[in-house]
Protein backbone atom coordinates (compact mmCIF):
# COMPACT_ATOMS: atom_id res chain seq x y z
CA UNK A 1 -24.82 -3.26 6.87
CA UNK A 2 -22.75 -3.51 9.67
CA UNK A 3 -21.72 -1.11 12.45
CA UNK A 4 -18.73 1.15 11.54
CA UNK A 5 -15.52 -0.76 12.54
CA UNK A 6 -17.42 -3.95 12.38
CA UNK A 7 -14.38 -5.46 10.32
CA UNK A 8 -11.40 -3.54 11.55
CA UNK A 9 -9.83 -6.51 13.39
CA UNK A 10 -8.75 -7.57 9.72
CA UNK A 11 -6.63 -4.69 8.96
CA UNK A 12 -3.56 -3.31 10.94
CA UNK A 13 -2.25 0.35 11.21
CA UNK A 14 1.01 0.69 9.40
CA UNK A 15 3.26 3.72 7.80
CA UNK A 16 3.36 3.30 4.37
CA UNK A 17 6.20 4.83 2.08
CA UNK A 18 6.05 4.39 -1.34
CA UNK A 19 9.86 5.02 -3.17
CA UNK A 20 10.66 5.25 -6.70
CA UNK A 21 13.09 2.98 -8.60
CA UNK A 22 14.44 5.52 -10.28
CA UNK A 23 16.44 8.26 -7.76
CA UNK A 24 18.25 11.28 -8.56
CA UNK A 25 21.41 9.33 -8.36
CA UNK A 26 20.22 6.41 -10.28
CA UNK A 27 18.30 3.06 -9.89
CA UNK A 28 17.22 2.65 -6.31
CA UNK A 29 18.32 -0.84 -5.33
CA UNK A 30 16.31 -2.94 -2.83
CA UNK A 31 19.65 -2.91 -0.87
CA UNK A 32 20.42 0.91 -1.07
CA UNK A 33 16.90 0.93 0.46
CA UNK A 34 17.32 -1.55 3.14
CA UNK A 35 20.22 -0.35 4.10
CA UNK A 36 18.53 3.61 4.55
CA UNK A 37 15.18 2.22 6.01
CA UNK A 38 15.56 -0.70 8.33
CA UNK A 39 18.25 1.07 10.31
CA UNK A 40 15.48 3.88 10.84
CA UNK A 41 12.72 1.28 12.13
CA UNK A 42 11.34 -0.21 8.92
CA UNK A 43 9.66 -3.13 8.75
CA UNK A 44 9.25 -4.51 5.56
CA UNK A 45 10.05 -3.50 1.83
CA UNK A 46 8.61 -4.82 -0.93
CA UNK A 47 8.35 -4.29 -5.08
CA UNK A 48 5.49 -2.90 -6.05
CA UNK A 49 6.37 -2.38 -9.93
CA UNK A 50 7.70 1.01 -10.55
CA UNK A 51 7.96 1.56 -6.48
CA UNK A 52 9.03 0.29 -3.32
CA UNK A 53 7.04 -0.02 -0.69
CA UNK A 54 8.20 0.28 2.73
CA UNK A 55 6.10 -0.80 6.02
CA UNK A 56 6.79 1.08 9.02
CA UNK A 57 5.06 1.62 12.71
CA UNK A 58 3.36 4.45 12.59
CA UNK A 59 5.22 6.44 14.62
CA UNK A 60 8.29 5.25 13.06
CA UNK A 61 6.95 6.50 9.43
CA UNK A 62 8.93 9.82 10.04
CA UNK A 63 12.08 8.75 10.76
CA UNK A 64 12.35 5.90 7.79
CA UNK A 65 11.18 8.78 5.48
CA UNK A 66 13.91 10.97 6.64
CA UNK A 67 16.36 8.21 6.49
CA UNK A 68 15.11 7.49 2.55
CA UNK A 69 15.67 11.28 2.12
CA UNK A 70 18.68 11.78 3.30
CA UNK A 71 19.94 8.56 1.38
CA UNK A 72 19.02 11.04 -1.76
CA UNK A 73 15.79 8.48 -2.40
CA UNK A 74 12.47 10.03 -3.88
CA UNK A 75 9.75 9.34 -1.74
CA UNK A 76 6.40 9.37 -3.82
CA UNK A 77 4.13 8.92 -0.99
CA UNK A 78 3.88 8.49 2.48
CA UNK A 79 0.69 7.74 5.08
CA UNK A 80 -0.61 6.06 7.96
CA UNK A 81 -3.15 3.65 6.75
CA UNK A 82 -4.67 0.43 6.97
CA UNK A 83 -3.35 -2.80 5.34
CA UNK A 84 -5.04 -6.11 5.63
CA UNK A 85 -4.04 -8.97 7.44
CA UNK A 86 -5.17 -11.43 5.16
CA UNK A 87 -6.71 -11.16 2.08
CA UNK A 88 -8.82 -12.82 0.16
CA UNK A 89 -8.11 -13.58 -4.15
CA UNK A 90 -10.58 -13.28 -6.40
CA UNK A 91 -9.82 -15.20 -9.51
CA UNK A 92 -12.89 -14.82 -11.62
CA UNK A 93 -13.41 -11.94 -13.87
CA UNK A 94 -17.32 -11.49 -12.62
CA UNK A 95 -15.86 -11.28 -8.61
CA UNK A 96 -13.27 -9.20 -9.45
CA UNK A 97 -16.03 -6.50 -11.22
CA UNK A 98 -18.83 -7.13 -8.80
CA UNK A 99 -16.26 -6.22 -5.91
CA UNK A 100 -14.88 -2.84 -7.91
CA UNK A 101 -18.46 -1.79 -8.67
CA UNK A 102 -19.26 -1.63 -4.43
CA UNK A 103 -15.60 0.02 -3.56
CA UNK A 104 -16.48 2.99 -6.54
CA UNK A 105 -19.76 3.28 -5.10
CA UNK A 106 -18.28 3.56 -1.78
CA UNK A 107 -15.51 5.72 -2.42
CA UNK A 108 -18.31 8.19 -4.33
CA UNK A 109 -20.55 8.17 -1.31
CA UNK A 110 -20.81 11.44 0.44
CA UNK A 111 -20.66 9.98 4.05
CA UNK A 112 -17.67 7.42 3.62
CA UNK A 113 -14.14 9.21 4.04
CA UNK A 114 -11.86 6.40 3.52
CA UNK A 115 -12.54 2.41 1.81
CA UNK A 116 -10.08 -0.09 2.70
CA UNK A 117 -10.37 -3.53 1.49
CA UNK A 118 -8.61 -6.96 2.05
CA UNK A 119 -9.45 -8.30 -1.59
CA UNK A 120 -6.29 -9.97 -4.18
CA UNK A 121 -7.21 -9.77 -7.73
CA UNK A 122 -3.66 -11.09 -10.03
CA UNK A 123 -2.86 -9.07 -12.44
CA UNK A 124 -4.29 -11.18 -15.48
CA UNK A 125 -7.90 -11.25 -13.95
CA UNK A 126 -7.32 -6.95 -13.58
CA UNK A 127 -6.41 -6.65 -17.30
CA UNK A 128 -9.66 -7.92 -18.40
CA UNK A 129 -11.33 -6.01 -15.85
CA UNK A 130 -9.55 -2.62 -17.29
CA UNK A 131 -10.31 -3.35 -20.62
């Protein structure tokens, strides 16, 4: 094993915001949100399926989740984390469950608080996984 932060010039700190689709005034449109979050010091917004996500500086996750707020927005999450820079896919079936296996064991592990990870499986590769 290697020494703790070994790895953690592969991963940046970022806010993360996490916004449903569906608001309490409707369907949240990517430009509804863009127009509530960059003005507040977002940096990126993407789909995530049922979500948005927004990327912020971390000190600017406050004020973009004020701004999504106060644009009548439901926020379902927001944290400071740590997102990859790259990652890496994994497009076999036998990766993809070898590499699960170690982050449950990891995340079930007394001593380990948090398990970030810079790994890409698609979506078709996941289904088999899951079933």
């Amino acid at each position: 094993m290697a020494e703790p932060g070994a790895v953690s010039w592969q991963f940046e700190r970022k806010g993360v915001l996490l916004v449903s689709k569906k608001g309490a005034s409707g369907e949240v449109t990517e430009d509804d949100l863009m127009l509530a979050a960059l003005d507040a010091g977002a940096e990126d917004i993407t789909d995530a399926g049922d979500q948005w996500q927004i990327t912020t500086a971390p000190a600017d996750l406050p004020s973009v989740r004020t701004a999504v707020e106060e644009a009548v927005m439901t926020v379902d999450s927001s944290e400071v984390t740590l997102l990859p820079t790259t990652t890496v896919p994994l497009d076999s079936e036998g990766d993809a469950r070898q590499v699960l296996r170690v982050i449950d064991l990891l995340e079930e592990h007394d001593d380990v608080q948090n398990v970030y990870a810079n790994f890409d499986i698609p979506d078709r590769i996941l289904e088999l996984v899951e079933a």
